[in-house]
N, C-alpha and C. Protein backbone atom coordinates (compact mmCIF):
# COMPACT_ATOMS: atom_id res chain seq x y z
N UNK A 1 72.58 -0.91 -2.41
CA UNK A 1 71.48 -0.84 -3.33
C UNK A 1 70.17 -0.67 -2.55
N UNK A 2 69.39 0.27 -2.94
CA UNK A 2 68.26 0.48 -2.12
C UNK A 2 66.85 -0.71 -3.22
N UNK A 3 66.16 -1.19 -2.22
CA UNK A 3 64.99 -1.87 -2.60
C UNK A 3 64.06 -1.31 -3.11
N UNK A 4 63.42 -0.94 -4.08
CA UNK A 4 62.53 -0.10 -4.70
C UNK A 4 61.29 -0.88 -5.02
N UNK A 5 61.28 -2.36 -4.47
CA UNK A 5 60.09 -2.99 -4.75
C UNK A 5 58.97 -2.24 -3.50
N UNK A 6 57.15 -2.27 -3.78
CA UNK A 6 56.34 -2.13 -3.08
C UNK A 6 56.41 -2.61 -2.20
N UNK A 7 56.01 -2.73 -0.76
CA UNK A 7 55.41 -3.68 0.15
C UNK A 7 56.86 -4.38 0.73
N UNK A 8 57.71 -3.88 0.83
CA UNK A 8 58.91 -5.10 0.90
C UNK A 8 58.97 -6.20 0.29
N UNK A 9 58.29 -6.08 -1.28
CA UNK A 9 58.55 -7.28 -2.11
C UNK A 9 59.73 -7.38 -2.04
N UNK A 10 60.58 -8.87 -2.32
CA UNK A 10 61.57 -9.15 -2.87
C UNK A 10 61.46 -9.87 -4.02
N UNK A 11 62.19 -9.71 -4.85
CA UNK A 11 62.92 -10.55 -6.10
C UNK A 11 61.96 -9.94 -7.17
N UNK A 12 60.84 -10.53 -7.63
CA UNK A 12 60.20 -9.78 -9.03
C UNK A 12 59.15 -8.88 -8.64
N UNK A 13 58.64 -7.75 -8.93
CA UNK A 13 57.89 -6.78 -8.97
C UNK A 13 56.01 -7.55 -8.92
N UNK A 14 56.17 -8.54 -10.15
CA UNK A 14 55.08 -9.10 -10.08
C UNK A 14 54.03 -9.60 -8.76
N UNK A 15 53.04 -9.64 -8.75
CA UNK A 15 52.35 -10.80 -7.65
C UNK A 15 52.82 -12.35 -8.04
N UNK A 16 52.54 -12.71 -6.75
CA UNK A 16 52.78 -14.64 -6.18
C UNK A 16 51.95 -15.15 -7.68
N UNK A 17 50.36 -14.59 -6.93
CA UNK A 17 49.40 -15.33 -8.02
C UNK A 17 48.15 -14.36 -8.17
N UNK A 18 47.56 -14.97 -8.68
CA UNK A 18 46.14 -13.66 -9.61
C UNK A 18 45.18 -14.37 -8.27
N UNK A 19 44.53 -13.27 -7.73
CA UNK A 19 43.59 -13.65 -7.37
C UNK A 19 42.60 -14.62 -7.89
N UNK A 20 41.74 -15.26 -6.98
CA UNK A 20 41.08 -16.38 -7.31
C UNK A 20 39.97 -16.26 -8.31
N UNK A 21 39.72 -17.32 -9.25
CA UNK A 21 38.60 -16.96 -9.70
C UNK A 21 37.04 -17.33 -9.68
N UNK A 22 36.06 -17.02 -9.48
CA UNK A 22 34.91 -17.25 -8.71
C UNK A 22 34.57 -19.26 -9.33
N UNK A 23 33.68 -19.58 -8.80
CA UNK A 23 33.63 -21.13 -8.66
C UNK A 23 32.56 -21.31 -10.00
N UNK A 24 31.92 -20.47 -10.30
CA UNK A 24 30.78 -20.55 -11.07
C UNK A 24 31.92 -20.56 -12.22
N UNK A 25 32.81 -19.78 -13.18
CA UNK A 25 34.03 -19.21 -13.84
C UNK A 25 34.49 -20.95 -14.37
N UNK A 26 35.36 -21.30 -12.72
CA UNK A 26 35.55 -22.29 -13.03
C UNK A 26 34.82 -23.60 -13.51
N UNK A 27 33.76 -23.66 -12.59
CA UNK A 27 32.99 -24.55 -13.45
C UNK A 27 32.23 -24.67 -15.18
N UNK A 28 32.27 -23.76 -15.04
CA UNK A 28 32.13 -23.40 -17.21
C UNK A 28 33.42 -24.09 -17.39
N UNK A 29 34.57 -23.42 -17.23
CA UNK A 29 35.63 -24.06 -17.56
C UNK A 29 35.67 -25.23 -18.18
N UNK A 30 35.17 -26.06 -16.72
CA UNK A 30 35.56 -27.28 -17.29
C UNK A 30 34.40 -28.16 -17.36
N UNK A 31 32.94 -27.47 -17.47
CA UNK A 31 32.30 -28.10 -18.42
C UNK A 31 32.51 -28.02 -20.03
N UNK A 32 33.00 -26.97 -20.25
CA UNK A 32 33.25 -26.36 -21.69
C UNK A 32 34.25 -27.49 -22.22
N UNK A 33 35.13 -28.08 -21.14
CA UNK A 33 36.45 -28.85 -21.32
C UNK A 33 35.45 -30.50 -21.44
N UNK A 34 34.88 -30.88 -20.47
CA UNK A 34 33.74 -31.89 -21.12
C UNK A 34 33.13 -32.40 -22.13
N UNK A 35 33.19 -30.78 -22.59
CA UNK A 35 32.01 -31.19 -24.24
C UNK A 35 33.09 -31.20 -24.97
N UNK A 36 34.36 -31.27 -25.15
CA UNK A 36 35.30 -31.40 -25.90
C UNK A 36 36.51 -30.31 -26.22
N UNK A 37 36.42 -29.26 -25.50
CA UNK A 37 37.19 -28.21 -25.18
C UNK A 37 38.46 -28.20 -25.32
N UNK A 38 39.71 -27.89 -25.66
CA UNK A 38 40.96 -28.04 -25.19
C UNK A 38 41.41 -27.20 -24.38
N UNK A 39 42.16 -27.45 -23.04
CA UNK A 39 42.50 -26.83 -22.11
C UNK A 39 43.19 -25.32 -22.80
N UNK A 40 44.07 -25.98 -23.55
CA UNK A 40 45.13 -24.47 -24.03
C UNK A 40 44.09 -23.83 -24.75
N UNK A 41 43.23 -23.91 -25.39
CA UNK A 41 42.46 -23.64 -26.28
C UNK A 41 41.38 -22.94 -25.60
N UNK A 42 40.45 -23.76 -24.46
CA UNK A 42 40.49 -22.06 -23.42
C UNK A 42 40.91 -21.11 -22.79
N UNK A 43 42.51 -21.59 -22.24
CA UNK A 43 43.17 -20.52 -21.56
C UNK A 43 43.43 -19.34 -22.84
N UNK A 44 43.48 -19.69 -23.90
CA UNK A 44 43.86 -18.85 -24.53
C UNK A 44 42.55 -17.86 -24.39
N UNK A 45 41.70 -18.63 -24.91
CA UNK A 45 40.06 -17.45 -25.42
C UNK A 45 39.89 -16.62 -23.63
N UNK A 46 39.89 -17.51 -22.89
CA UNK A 46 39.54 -16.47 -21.55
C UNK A 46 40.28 -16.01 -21.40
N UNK A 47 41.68 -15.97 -21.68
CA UNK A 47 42.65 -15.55 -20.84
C UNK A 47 43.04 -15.90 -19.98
N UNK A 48 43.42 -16.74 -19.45
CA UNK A 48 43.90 -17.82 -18.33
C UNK A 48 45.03 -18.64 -18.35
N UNK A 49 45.70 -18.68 -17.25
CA UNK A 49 46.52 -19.34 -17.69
C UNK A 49 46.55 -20.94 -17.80
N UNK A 50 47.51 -21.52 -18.63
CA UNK A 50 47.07 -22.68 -19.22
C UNK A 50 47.29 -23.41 -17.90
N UNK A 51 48.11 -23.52 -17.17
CA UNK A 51 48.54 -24.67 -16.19
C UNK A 51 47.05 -24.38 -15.31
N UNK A 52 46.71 -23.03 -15.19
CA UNK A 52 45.38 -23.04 -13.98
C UNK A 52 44.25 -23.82 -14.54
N UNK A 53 43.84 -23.58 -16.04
CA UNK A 53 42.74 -24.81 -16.66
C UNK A 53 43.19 -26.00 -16.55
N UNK A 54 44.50 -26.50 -16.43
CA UNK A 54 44.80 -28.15 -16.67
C UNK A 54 44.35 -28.24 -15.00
N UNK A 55 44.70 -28.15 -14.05
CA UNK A 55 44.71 -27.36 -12.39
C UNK A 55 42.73 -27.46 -12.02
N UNK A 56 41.94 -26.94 -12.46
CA UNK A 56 40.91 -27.20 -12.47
C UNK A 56 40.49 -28.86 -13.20
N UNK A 57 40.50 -28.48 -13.95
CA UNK A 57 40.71 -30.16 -14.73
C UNK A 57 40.64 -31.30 -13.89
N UNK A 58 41.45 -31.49 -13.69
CA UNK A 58 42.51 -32.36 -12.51
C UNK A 58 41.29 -32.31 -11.13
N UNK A 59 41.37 -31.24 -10.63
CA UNK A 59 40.53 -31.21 -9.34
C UNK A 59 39.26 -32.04 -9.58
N UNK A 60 38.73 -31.58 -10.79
CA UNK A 60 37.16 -32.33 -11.00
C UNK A 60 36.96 -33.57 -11.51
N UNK A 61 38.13 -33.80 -12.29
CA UNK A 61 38.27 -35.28 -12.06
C UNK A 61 38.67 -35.92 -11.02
N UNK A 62 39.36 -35.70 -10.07
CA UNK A 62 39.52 -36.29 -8.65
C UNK A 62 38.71 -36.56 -8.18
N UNK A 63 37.69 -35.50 -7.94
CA UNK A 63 36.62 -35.26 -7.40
C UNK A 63 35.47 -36.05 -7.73
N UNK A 64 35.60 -35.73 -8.80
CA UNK A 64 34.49 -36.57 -9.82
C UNK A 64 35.12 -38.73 -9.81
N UNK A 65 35.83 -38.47 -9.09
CA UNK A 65 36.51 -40.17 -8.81
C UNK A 65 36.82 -40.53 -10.29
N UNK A 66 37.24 -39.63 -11.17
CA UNK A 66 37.58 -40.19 -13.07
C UNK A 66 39.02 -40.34 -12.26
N UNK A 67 39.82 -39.93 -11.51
CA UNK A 67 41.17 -40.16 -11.41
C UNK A 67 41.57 -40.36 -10.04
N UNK A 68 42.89 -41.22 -9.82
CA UNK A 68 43.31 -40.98 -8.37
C UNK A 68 44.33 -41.00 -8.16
N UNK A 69 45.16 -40.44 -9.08
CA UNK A 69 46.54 -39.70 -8.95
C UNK A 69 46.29 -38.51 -7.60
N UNK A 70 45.87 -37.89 -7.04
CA UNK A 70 46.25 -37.26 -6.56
C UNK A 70 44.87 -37.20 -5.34
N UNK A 71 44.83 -36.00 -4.33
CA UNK A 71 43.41 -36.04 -3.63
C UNK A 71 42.53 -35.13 -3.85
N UNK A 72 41.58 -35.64 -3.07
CA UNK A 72 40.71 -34.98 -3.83
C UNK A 72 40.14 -33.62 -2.40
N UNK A 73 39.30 -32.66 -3.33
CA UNK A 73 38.74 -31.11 -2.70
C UNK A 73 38.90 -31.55 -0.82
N UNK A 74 37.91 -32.55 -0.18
CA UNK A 74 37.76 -32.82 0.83
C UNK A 74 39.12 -33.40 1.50
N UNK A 75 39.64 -34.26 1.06
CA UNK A 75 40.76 -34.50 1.27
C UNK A 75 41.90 -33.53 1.34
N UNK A 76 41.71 -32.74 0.72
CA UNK A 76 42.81 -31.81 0.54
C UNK A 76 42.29 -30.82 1.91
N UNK A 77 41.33 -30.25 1.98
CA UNK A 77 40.38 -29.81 3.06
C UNK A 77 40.80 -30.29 4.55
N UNK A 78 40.62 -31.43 4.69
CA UNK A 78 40.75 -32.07 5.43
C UNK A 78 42.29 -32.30 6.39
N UNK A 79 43.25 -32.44 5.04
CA UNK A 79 44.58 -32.41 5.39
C UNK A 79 44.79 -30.93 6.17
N UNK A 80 44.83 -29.87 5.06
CA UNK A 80 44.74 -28.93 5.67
C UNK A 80 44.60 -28.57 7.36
N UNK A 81 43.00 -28.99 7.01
CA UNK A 81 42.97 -28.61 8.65
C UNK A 81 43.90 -29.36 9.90
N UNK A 82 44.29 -30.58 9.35
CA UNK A 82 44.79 -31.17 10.15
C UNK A 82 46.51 -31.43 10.56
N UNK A 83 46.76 -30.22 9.79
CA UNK A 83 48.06 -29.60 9.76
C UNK A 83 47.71 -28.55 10.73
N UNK A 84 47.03 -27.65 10.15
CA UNK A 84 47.03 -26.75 11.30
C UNK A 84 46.81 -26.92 12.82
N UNK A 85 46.02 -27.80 12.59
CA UNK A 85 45.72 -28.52 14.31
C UNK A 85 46.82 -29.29 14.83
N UNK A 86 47.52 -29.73 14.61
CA UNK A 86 48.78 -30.12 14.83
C UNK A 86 49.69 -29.35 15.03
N UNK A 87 50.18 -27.87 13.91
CA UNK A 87 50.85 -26.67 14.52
C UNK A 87 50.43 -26.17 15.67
N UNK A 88 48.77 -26.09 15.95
CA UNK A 88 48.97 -25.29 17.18
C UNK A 88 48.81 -26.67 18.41
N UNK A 89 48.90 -27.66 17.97
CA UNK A 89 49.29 -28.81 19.47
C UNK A 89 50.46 -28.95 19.48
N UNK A 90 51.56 -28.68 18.65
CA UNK A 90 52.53 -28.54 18.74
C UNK A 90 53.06 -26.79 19.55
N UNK A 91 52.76 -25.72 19.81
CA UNK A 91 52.63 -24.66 20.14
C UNK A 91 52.35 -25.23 21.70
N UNK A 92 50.91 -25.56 21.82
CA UNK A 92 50.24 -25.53 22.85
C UNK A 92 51.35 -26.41 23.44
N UNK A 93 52.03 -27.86 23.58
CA UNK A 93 52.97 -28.47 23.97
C UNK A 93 54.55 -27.77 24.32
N UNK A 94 54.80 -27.15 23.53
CA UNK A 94 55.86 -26.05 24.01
C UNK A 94 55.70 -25.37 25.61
N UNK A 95 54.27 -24.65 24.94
CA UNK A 95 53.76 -23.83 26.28
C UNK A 95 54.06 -24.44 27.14
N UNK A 96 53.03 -25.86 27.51
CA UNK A 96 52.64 -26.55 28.75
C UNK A 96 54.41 -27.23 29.32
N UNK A 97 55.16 -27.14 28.18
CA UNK A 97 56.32 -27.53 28.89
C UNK A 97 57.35 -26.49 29.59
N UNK A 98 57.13 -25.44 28.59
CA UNK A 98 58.05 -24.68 29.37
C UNK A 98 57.23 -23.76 30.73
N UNK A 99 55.70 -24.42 31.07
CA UNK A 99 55.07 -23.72 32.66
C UNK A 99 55.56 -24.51 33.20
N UNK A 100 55.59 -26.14 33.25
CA UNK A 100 55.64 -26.93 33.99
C UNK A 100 57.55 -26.61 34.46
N UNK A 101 58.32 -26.59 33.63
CA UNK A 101 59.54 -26.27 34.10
C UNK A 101 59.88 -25.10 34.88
N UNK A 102 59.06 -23.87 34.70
CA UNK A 102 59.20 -22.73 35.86
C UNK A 102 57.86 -23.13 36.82
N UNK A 103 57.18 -24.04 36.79
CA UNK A 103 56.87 -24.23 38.21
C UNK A 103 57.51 -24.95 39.02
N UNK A 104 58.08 -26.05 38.07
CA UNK A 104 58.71 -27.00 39.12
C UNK A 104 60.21 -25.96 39.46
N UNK A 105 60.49 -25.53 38.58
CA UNK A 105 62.39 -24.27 39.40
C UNK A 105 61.36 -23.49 40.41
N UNK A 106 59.98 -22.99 40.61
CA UNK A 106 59.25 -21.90 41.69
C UNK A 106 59.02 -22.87 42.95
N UNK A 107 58.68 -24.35 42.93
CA UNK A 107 58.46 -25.06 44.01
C UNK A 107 60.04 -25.73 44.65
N UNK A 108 60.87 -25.22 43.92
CA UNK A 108 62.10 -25.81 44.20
C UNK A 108 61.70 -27.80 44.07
N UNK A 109 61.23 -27.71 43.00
CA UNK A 109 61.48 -29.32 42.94
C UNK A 109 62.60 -29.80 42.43
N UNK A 110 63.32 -28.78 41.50
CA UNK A 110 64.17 -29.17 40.47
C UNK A 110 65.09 -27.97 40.85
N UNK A 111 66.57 -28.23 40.91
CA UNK A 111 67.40 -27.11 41.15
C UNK A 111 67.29 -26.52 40.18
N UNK A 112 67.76 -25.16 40.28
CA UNK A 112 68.07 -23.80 39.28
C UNK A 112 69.19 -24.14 38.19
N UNK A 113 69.22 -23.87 37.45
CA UNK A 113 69.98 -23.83 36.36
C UNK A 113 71.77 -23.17 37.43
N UNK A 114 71.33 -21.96 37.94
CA UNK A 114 72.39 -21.47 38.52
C UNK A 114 72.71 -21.56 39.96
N UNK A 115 73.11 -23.18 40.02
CA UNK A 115 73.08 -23.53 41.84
C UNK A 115 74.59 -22.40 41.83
N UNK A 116 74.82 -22.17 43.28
CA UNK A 116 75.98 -21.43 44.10
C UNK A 116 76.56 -22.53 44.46
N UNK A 117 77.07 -23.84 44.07
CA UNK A 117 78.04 -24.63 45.03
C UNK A 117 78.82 -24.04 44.77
């Protein structure tokens, strides 16, 4: 069977997710949701999907300290980065181990993997 999706998609034709939508967008959102709004009740009128208004929601109440089910913008921020900094000290640790092992087999500190006894 030949793959006929774009891009080497696999599985559905569709995109992951809709591009983002600007911050100003969202914030109407969910002031609109403030003054008494219902989430489904805007996704419908903008067009949006409902789980992304509940999804905003959620964030600004975190944020806003109304909730602490979950973390909040900075926190989440924060984690982030500190995942990634960890992938690459984890990287960088690889490296430094596998120089230190071909220097020490180049100074003959440590026999070769392939002694001749």
């Amino acid at each position: 069977m030949v793959d006929t999706l774009p891009f080497g998609q696999k599985g559905s034709a569709m995109p992951k997710s809709h591009p983002r939508y600007p911050a100003e967008f969202r914030r109407k959102i969910i002031e609109l949701n403030r003054v008494g709004r219902k989430p489904d009740d805007l996704a419908r009128e903008f067009r949006i999907a409902p789980q992304s208004v509940r999804n905003w929601i959620k964030r600004a109440q975190l944020d806003a300290g109304e909730r602490s089910d979950g973390l909040t913008s900075v926190e989440r921020d924060e984690l982030s980065r500190l995942r990634r900094k960890v992938k690459q000290l984890e990287v960088e640790r690889e490296i430094l181990s596998k120089a230190a092992a071909w220097f020490a087999r180049e100074t003959n500190a440590i026999p070769s993997k392939s002694s001749s006894s």
